[in-house]
Protein backbone atom coordinates (compact mmCIF):
# COMPACT_ATOMS: atom_id res chain seq x y z
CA UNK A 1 69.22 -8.03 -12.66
CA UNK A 2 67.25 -7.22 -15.75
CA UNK A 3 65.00 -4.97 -15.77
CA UNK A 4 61.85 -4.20 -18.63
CA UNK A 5 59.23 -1.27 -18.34
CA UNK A 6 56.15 -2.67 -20.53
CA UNK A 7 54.77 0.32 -19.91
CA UNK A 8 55.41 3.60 -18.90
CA UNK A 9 58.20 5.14 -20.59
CA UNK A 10 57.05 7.73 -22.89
CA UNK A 11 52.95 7.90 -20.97
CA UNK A 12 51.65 8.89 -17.36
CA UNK A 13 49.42 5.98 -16.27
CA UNK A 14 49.35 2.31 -17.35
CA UNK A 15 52.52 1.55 -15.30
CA UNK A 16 54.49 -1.95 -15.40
CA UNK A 17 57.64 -2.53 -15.02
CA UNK A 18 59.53 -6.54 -14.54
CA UNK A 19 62.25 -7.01 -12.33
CA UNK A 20 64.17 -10.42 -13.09
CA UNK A 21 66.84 -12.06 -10.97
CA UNK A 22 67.97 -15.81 -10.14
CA UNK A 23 65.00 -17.12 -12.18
CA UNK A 24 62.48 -15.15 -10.77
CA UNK A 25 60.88 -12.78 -11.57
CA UNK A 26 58.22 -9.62 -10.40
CA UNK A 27 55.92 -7.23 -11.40
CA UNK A 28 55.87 -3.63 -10.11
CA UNK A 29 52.62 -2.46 -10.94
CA UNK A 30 50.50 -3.74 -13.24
CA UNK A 31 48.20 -0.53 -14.56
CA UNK A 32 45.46 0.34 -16.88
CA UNK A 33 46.51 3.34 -19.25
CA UNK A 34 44.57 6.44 -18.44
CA UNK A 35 43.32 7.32 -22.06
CA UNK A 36 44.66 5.63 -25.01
CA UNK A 37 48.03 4.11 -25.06
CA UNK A 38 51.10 3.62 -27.66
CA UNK A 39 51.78 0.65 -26.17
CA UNK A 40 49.45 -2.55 -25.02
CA UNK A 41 50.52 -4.84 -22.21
CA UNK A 42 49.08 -8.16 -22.14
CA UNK A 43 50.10 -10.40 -18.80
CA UNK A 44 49.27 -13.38 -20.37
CA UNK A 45 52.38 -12.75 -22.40
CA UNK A 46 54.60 -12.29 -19.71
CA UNK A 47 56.02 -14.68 -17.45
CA UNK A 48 56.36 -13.56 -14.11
CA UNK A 49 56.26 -14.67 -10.34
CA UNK A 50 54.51 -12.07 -7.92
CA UNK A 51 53.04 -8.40 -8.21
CA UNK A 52 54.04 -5.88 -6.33
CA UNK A 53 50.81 -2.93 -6.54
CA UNK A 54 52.04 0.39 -5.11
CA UNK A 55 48.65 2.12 -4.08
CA UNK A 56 45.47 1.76 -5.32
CA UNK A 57 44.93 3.33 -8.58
CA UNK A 58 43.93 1.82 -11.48
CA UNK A 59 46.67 2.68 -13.62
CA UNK A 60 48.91 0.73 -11.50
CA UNK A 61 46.37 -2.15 -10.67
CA UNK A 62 43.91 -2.17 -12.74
CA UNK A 63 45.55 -5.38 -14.93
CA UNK A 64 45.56 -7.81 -12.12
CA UNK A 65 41.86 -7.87 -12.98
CA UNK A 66 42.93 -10.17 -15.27
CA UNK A 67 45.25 -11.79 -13.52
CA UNK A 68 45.26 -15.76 -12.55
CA UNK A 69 43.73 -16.13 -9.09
CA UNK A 70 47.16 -17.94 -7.71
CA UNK A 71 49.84 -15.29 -8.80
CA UNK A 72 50.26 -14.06 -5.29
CA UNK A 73 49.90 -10.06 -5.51
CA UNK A 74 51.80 -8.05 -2.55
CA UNK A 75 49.61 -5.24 -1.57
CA UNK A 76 49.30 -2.45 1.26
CA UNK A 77 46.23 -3.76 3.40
CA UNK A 78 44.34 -0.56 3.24
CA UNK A 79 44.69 -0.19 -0.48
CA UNK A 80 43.38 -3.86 -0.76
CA UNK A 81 40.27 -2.30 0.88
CA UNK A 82 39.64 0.36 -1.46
CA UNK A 83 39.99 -1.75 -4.34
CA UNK A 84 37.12 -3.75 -3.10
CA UNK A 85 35.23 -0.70 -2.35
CA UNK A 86 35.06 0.56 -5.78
CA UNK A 87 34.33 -2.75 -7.38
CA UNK A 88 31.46 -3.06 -5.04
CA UNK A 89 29.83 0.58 -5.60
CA UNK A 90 30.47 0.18 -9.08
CA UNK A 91 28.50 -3.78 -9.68
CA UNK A 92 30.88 -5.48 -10.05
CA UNK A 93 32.63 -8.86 -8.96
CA UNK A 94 34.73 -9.03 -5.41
CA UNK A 95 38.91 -9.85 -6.61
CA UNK A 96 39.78 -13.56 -6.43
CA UNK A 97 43.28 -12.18 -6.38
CA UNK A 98 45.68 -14.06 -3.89
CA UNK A 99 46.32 -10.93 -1.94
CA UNK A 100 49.57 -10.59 0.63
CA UNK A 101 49.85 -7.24 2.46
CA UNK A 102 53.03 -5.57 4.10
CA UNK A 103 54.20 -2.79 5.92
CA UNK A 104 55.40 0.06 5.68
CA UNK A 105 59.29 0.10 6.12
CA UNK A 106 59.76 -3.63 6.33
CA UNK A 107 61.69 -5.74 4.21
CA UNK A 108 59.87 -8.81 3.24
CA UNK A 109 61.64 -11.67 0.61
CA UNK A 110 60.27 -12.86 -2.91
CA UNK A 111 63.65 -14.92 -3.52
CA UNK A 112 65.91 -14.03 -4.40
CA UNK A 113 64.38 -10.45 -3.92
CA UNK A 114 64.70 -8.55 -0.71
CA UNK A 115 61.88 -5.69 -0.62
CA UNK A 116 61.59 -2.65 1.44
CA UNK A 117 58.63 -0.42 0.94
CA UNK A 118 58.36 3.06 1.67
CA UNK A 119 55.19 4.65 2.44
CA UNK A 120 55.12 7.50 0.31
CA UNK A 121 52.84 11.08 0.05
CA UNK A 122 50.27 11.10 -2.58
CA UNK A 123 46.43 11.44 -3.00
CA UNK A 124 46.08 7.68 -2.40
CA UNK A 125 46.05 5.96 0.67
CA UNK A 126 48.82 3.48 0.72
CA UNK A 127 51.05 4.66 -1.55
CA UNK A 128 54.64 3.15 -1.56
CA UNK A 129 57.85 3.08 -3.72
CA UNK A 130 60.19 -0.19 -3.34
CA UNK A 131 63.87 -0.93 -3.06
CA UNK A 132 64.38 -3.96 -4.77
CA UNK A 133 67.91 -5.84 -3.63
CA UNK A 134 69.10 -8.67 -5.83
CA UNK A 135 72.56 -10.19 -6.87
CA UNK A 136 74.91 -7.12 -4.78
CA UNK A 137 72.36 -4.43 -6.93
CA UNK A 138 69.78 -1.93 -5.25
CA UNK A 139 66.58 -0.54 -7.63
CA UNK A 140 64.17 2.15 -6.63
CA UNK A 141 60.76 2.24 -7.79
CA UNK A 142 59.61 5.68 -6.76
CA UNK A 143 55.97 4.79 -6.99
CA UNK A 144 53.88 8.14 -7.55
CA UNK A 145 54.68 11.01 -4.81
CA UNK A 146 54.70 14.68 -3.34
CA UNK A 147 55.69 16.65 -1.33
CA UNK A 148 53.05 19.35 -0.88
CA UNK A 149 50.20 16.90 0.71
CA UNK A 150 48.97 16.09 4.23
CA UNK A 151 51.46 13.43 4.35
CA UNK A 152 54.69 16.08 3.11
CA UNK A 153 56.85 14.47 6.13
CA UNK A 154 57.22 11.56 4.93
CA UNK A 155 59.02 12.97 1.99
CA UNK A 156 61.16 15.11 4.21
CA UNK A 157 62.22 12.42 5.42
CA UNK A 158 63.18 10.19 2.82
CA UNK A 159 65.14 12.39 1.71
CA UNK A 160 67.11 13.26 4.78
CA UNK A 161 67.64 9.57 4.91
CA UNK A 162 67.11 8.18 1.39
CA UNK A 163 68.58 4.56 1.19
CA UNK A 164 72.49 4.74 -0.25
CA UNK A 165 73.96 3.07 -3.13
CA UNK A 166 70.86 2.53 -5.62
CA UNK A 167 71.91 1.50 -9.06
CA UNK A 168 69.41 2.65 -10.82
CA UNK A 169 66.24 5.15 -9.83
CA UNK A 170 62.96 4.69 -11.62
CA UNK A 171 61.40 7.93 -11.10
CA UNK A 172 58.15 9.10 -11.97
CA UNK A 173 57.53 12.61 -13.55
CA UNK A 174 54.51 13.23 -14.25
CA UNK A 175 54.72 17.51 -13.70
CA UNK A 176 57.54 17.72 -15.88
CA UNK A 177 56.13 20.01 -18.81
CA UNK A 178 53.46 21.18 -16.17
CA UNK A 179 55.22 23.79 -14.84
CA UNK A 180 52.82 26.51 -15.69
CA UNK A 181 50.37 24.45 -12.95
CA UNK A 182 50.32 26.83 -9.52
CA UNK A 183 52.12 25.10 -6.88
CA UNK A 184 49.81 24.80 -4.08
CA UNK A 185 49.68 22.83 -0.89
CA UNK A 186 46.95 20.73 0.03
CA UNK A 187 46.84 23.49 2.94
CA UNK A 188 46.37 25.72 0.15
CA UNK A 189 43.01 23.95 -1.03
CA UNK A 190 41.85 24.20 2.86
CA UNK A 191 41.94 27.62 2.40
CA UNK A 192 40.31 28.10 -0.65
CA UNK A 193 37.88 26.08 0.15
CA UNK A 194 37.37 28.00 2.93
CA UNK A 195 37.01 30.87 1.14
CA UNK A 196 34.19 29.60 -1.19
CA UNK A 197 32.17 28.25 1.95
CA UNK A 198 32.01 31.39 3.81
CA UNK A 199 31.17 33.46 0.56
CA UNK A 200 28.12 31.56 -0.91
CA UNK A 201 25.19 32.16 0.34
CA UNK A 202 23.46 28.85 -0.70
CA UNK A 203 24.39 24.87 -0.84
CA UNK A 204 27.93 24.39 -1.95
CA UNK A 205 28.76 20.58 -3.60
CA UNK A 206 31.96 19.16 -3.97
CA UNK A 207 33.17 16.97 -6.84
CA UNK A 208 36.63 15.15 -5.72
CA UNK A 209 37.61 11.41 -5.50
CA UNK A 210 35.85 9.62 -2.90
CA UNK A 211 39.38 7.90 -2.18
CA UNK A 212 41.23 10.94 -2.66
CA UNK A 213 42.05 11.09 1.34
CA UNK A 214 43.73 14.15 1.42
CA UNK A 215 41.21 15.67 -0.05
CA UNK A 216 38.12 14.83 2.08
CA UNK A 217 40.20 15.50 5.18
CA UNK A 218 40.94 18.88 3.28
CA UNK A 219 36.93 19.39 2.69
CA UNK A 220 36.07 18.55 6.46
CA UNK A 221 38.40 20.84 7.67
CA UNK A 222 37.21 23.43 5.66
CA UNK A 223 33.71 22.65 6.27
CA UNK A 224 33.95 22.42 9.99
CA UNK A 225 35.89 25.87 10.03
CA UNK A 226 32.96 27.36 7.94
CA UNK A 227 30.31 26.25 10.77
CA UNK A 228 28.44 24.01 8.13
CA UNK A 229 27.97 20.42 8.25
CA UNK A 230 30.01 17.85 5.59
CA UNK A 231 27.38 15.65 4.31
CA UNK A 232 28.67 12.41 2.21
CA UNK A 233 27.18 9.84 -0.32
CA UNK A 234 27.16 6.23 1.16
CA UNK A 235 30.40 5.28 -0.93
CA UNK A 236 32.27 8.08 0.27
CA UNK A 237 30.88 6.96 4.05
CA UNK A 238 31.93 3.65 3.29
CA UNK A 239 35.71 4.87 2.54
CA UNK A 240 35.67 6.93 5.57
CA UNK A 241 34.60 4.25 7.38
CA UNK A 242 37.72 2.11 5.96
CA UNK A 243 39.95 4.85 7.34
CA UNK A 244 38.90 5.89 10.60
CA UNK A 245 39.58 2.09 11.29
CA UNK A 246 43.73 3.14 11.22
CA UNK A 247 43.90 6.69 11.25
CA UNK A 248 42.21 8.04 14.57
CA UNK A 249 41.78 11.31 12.85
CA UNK A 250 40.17 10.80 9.76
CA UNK A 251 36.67 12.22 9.38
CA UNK A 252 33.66 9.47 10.02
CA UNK A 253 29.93 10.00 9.83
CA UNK A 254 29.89 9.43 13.72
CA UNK A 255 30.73 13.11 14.01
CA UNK A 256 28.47 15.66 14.92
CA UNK A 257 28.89 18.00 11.62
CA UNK A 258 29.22 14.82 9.37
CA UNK A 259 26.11 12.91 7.56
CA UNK A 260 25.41 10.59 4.83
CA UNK A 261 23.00 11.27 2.76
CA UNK A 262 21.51 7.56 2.77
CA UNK A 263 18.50 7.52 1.16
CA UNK A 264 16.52 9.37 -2.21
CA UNK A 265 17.73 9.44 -5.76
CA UNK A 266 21.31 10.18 -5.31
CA UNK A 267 21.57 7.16 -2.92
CA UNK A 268 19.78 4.48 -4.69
CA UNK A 269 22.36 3.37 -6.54
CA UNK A 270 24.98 3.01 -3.50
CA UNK A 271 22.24 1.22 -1.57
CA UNK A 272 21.90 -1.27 -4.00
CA UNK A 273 24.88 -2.33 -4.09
CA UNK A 274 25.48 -3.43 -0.90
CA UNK A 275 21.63 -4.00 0.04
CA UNK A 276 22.48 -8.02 -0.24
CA UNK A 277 26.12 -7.99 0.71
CA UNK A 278 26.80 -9.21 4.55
CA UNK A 279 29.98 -7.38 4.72
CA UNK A 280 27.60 -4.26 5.02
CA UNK A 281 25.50 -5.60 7.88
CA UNK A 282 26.73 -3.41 10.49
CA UNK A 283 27.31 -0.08 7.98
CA UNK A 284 23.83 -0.26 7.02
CA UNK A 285 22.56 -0.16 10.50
CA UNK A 286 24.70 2.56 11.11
CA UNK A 287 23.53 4.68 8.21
CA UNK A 288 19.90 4.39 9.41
CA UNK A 289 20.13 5.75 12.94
CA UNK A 290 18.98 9.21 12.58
CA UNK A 291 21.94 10.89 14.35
CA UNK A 292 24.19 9.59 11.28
CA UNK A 293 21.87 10.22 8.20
CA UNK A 294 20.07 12.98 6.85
CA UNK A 295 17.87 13.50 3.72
CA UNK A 296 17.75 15.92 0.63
CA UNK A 297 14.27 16.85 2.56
CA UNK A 298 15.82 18.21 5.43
CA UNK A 299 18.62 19.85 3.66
CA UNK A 300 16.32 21.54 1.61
CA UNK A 301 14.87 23.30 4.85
CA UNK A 302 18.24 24.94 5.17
CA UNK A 303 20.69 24.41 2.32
CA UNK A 304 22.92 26.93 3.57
CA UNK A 305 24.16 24.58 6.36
CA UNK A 306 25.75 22.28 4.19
CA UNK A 307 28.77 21.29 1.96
CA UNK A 308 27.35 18.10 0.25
CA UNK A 309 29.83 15.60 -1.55
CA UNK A 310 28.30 13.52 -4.47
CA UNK A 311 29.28 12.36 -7.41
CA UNK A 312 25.42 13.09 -8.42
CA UNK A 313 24.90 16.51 -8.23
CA UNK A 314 23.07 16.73 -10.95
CA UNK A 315 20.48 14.46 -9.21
CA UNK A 316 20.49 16.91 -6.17
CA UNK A 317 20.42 20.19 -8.32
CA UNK A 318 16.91 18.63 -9.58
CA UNK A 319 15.50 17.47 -5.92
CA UNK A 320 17.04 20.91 -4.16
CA UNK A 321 16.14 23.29 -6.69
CA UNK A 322 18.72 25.98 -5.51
CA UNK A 323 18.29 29.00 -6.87
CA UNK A 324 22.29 29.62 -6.55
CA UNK A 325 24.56 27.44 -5.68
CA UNK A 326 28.62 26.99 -4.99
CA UNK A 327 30.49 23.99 -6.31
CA UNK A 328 33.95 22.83 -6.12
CA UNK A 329 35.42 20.70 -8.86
CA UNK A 330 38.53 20.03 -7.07
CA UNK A 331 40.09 17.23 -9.57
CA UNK A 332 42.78 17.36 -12.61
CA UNK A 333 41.33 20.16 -15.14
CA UNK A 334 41.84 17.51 -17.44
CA UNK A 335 38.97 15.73 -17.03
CA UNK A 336 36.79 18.76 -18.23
CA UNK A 337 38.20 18.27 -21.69
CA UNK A 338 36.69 15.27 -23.86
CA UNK A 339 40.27 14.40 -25.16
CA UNK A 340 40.68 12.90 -21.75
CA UNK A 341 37.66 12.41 -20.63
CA UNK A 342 34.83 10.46 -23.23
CA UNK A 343 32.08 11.34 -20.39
CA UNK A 344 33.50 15.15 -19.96
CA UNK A 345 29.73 16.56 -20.80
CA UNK A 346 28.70 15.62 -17.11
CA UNK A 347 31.13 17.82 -15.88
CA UNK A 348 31.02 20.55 -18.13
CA UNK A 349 27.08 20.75 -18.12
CA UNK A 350 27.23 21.57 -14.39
CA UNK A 351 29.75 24.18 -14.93
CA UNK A 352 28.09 25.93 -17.43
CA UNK A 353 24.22 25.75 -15.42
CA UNK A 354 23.59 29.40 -14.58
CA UNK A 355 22.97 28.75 -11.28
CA UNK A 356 26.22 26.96 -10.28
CA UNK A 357 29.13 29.13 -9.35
CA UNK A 358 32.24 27.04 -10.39
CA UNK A 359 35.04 27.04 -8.37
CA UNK A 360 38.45 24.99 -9.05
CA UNK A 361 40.53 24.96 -5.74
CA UNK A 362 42.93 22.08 -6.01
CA UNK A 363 46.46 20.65 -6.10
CA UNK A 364 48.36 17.95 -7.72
CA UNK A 365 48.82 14.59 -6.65
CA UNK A 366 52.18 14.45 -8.04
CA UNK A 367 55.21 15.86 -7.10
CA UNK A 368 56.38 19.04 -9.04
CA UNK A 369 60.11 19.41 -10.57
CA UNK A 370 61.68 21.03 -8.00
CA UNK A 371 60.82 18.08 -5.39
CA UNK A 372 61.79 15.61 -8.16
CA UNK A 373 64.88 17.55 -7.86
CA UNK A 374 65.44 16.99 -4.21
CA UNK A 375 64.28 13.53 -4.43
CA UNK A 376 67.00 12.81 -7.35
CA UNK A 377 69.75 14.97 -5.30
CA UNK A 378 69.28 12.67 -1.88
CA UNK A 379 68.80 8.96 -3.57
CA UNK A 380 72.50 9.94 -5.94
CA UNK A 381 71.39 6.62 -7.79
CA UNK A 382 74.15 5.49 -10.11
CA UNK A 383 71.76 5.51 -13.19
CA UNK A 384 68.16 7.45 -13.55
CA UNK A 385 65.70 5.86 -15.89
CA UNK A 386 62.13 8.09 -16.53
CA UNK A 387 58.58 6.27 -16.12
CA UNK A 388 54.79 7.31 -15.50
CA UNK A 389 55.93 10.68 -17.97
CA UNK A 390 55.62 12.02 -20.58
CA UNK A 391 58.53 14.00 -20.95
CA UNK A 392 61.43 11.51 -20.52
CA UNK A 393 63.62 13.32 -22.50
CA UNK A 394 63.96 16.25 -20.44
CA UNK A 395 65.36 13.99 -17.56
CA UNK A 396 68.68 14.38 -18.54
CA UNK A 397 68.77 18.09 -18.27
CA UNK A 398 66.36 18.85 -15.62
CA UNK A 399 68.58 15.92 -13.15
CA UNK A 400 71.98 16.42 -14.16
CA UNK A 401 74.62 15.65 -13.30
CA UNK A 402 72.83 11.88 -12.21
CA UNK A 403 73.53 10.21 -15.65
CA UNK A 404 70.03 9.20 -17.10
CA UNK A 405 68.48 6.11 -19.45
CA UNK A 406 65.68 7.45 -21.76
CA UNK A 407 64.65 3.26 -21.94
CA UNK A 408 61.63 2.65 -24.62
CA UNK A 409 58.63 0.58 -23.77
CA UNK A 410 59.24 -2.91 -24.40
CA UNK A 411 63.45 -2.69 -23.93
CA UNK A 412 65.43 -5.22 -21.56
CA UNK A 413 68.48 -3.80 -19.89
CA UNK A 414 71.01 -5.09 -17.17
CA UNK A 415 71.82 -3.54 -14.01
């Protein structure tokens, strides 16, 4: 097999990596870089077979954009839903992608490839490295992971029973060089959370992916402990909605301490966008029974009650008027700073309004070193080769004695 990382090597984000065997050849992701890049990827440039996407964030999807509409893409079918979600609350047009979905834990065949995904923790729904078999060889795509989510079992246990005789380990690292980061459990954030809800005395908000799963089961939990009542933007609804559809458990707007705020200012937007769009029929009935929806009116009667998750706070700080107010930012730190972030003024305004206390409870989605350790330890791969890091060379040192491959963007190498 050959393998070539386009992107990825020496950069966290932006992943793709091609896989060629037999005359065939595959995509593992196929990302957008998450600021600016060293290296550019064009597909167009590449010739390739079939995309393997291995969860839904855009710096392992976002090129398939792109893409021509009969390369067949292999997908989890959960994470194909959230990628329409966002295009749809953000304008803009449904995928023509030729979309295939598997399972977790079942081989499937690209020939000459045999694939086995493994459903993986990390603050995406769907999330999945590959084993990739070809001519006698095995490769392992890690895909992004932790250990410290909701989902920590299933890396407990892959590694009790990791799959045996890889050749060669592609391993992500992005918390290598982050070790000054708190470990924390998503447990952890409940907590904290927790904390903050009990101790202000006004509205708290909450600023967090709206696909960040996890997370909004973290927020619920809290919220429900604290006796208020979780209220939700449509979008965020929307994704629940997605959810509760496999996962009995997950948090829907059917619940007696959930509500979507539906209608006013903040909701506009959302509304529009699927105002005219059939899929929503059903949704939008939904979201106007009164036992499901509630408006900034009535939480304004008693803002105390409620936890409120927007991405337009600053809409609702206008229409409430608190006089204090909690929120919880509970996202990388990096996107407060403008070298990551262009649009890092939105944020940073509402931290520094005097009537916002700012509170930061959260966790990475990323495994730290220590758990890259473990995960190194049980796979034994014959080779190591760094990707979606920054600091490939301190692989060798942190995962010895596994010998390790600091490949460049760009390079071709056998296995």
């Amino acid at each position: 097999m050959e393998i070539t990382i386009h992107r990825g090597t020496q950069e966290i984000g932006g992943s793709c990596v091609q896989i060629s065997s037999g005359g065939c050849s595959l995509l593992i992701d196929a990302g957008l870089p998450l600021g600016e890049t060293r290296t550019e990827v064009n597909l167009s440039d590449i010739h390739f077979d079939a995309v393997l996407v291995s969860h839904p964030h855009q710096d392992h999807y976002g090129l398939i954009c792109d893409l021509d509409p009969a390369k067949p893409v292999y997908i989890g079918e959960t994470a194909r839903k959230m990628i329409a979600a966002a295009r749809v609350f953000t304008g803009r047009e449904p995928l023509k992608n030729d979309f295939r979905h598997f399972k977790a834990w079942k081989p499937f065949e690209i020939p000459p490839f045999r694939i086995t995904p493994y459903l993986t923790d990390h603050s995406s729904v769907d999330s999945f490295g590959f084993l990739v078999e070809a001519e006698g060889k095995r490769v392992l795509y890690s895909g992004d992971f932790r250990a410290h989510g909701r989902k920590g079992k299933l890396f407990e246990n892959f590694v009790a029973r990791p799959p045996r005789d890889v050749d060669l380990l592609l391993m992500e690292g992005t918390m290598l060089g982050r070790e000054s980061e708190t470990f924390k459990r998503e447990k952890d954030v409940e907590e904290e959370m927790l904390e903050v809800l009990k101790a202000e005395p006004g509205p708290v908000f909450l600023l967090c992916s709206g696909q960040h799963v996890d997370r909004l089961c973290t927020a619920f939990r809290a919220c429900r402990r604290s006796g208020r009542v979780f209220v939700v933007d449509i979008y965020t609804a929307w994704i629940l909605q997605i959810l509760s559809e496999r996962f009995e458990r997950t948090p829907h707007f059917r619940l007696e301490d959930v509500r979507v705020l539906a209608s006013g200012g903040t909701a506009r937007n959302h509304y529009r966008s699927i105002e005219d769009n059939s899929d929503f029929d059903d949704f939008r009935k939904e979201l106007e029974q009164p036992d499901n929806a509630i408006t900034e009116a009535r939480i304004a009667e008693s803002p105390s009650r409620y936890f409120i998750k927007s991405s337009r706070i600053d809409l609702l700080l206008k229409s409430l008027a608190p006089s204090q107010c909690g929120l919880i930012y509970s996202q990388w730190s990096g996107y407060l700073k403008e070298e990551y972030n262009p649009e890092s003024w939105k944020l940073t305004n509402l931290r520094d309004d005097p009537r916002v206390r700012f509170h930061e409870p959260h966790t990475s989605g990323h495994a730290f070193k220590r758990d890259l350790k473990r995960y190194a330890k049980a796979v034994n791969p014959k080779l190591l080769v760094p990707i979606h890091t920054e600091k490939k060379d301190e692989y060798a040192k942190c995962f010895a004695p596994i010998p390790v491959k600091a490949a460049a963007d760009g390079e071709t190498f056998q296995v």
